[in-house]
Protein backbone atom coordinates (compact mmCIF):
# COMPACT_ATOMS: atom_id res chain seq x y z
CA UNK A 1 -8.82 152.45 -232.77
CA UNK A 2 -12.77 152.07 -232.19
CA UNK A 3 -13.37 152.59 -228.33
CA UNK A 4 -11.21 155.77 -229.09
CA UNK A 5 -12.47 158.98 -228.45
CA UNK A 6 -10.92 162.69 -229.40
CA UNK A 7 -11.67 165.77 -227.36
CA UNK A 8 -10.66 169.20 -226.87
CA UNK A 9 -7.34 170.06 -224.77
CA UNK A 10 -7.68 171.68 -221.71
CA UNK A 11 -5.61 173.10 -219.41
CA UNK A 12 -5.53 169.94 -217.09
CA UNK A 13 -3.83 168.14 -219.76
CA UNK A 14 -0.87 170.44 -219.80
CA UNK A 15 1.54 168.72 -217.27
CA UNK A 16 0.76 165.46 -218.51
CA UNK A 17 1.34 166.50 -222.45
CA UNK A 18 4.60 168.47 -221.26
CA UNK A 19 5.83 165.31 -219.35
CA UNK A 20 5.00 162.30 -222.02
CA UNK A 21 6.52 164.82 -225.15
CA UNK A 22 9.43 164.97 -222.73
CA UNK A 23 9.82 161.11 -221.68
CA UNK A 24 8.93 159.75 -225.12
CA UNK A 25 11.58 162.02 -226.92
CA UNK A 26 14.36 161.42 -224.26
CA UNK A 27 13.51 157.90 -224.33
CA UNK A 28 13.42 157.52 -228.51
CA UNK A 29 15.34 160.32 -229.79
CA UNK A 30 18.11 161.21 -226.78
CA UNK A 31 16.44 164.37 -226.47
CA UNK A 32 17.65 166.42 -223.16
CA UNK A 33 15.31 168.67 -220.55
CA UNK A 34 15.39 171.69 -223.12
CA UNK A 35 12.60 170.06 -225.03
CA UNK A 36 10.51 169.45 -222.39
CA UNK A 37 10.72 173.17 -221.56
CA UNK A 38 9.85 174.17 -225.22
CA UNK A 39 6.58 171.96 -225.13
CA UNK A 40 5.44 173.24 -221.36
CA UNK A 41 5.77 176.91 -223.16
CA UNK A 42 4.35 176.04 -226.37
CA UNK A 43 1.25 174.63 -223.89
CA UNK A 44 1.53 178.03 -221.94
CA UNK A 45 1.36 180.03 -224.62
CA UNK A 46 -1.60 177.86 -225.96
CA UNK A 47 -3.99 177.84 -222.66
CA UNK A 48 -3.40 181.82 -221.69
CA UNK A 49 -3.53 183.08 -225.36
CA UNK A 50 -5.28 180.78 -227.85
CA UNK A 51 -8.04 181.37 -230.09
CA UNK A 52 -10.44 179.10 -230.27
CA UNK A 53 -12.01 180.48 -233.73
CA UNK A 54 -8.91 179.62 -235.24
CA UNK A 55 -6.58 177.28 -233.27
CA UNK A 56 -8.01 173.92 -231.35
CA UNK A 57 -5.70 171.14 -229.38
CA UNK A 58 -7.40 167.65 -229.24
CA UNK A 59 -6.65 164.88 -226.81
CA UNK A 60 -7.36 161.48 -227.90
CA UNK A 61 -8.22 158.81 -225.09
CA UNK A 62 -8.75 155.12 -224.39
CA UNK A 63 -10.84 155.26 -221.42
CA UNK A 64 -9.33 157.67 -218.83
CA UNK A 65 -6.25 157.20 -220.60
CA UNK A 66 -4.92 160.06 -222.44
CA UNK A 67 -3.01 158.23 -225.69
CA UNK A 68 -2.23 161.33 -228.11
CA UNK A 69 -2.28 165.01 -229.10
CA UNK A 70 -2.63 167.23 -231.92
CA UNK A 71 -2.64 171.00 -232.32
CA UNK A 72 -3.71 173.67 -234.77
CA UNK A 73 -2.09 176.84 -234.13
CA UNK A 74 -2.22 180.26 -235.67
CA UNK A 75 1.02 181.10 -237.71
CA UNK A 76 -0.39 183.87 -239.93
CA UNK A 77 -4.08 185.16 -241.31
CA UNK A 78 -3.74 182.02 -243.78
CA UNK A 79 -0.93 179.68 -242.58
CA UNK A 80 -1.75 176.95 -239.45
CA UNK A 81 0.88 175.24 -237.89
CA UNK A 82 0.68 171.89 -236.88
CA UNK A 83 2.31 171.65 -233.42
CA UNK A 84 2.06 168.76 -230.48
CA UNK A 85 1.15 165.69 -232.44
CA UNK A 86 2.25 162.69 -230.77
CA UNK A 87 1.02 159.12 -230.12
CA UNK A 88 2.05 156.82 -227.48
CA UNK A 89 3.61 153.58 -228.25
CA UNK A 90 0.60 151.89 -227.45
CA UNK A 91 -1.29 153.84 -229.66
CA UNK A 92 0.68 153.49 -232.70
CA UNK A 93 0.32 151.68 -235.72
CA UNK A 94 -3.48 151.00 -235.62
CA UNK A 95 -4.83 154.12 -237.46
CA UNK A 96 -5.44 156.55 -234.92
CA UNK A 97 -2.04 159.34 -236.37
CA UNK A 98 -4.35 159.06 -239.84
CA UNK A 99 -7.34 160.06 -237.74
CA UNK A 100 -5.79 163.43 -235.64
CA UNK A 101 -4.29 164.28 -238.92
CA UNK A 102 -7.55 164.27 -240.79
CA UNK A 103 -9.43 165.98 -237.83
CA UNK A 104 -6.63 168.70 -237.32
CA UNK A 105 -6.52 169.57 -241.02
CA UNK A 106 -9.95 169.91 -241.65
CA UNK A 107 -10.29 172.21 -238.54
CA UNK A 108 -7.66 174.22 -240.52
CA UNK A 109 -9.84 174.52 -243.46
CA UNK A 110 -12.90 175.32 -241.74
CA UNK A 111 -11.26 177.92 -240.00
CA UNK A 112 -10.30 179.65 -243.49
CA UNK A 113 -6.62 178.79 -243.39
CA UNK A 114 -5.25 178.28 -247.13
CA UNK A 115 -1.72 176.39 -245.35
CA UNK A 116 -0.33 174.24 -242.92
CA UNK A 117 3.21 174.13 -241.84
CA UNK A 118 5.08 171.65 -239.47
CA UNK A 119 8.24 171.42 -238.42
CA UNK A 120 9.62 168.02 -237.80
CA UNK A 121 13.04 166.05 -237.79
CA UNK A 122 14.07 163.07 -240.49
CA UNK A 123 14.19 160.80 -237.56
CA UNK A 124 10.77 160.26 -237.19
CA UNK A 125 10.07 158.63 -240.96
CA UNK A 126 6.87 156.93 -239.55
CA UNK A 127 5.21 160.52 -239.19
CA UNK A 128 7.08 162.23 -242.79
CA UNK A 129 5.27 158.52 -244.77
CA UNK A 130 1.93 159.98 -242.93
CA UNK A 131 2.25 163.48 -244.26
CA UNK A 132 3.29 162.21 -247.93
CA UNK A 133 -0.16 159.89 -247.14
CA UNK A 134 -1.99 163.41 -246.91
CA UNK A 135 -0.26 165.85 -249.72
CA UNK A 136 2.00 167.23 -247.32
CA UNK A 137 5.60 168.54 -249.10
CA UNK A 138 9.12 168.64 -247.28
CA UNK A 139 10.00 172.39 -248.46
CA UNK A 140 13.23 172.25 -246.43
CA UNK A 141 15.84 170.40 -244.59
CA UNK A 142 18.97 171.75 -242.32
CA UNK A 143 21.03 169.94 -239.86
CA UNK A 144 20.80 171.53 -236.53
CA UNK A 145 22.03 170.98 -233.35
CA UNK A 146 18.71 171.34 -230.96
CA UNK A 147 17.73 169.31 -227.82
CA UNK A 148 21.40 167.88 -226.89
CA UNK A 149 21.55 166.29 -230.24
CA UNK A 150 22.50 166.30 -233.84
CA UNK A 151 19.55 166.54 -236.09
CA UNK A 152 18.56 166.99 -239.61
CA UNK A 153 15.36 169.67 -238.98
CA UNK A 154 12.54 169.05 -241.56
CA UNK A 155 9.87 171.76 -242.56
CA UNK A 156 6.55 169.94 -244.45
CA UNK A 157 3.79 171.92 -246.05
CA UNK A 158 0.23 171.44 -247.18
CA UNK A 159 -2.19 173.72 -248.89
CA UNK A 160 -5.64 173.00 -248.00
């Protein structure tokens, strides 16, 4: 996606990242209000307590459109966590998951992390080819009952 441009979160974006994680997820996945909870705290957390040294949220736009997210997010002294990504429908499929992905990891390595960690669910196979695409390893998977719904949980790592 050319005329697409990344920036920084900022706290304006909150309600609208809380409310598209929570439509898109109820829509595709059954997903109930629980999750849209978790991602208005995780964005919370983020805007009152973040460091910006070490942990960075990007917004990537089409215009005045806001079209995806990505987040790097402290999880220890050398282990990132990948948190927030997620691409609208209309923004799928043409390259621009490969591009947040490459510009959230190597934030992570500039920032001295030696590790990133995600935690996803086998549902989404589209994202789990993309991390295989980048090195990323599926260390774990558990059925769990989160959101309303049956799921198998996924945990991926990288080392960078």
């Amino acid at each position: 996606m050319v005329d697409v441009s990344l920036r920084r979160f900022v706290a304006g974006d909150l309600h609208w990242l809380a409310a598209r994680h929570q439509d898109l997820y109820a829509r595709e996945e059954g997903f109930d209000a629980s999750y849209g909870e978790l991602i208005a705290g995780v964005l919370h957390h983020f805007c009152s307590a973040h460091d910006p040294l070490c942990e960075k949220g990007w917004i990537a736009a089409k215009g005045s459109q806001r079209i995806g997210s990505i987040f790097c997010i402290r999880e220890t002294r050398d282990v990132a966590r990948l948190r927030l990504f997620l691409l609208t429908p209309e923004a799928r499929g043409q390259g621009l998951g490969q591009r947040l992905l490459r510009d959230c990891m190597g934030f992570s390595r500039q920032a001295g992390y030696r590790e990133m960690v995600l935690r996803t669910h086998k549902s989404r196979r589209t994202s789990g080819s993309l991390y295989r695409a980048f090195g990323w390893q599926k260390t774990e998977t558990k059925p769990v009952f989160s959101f309303g719904v049956n799921l198998i949980e996924q945990t991926w790592r990288v080392m960078l």
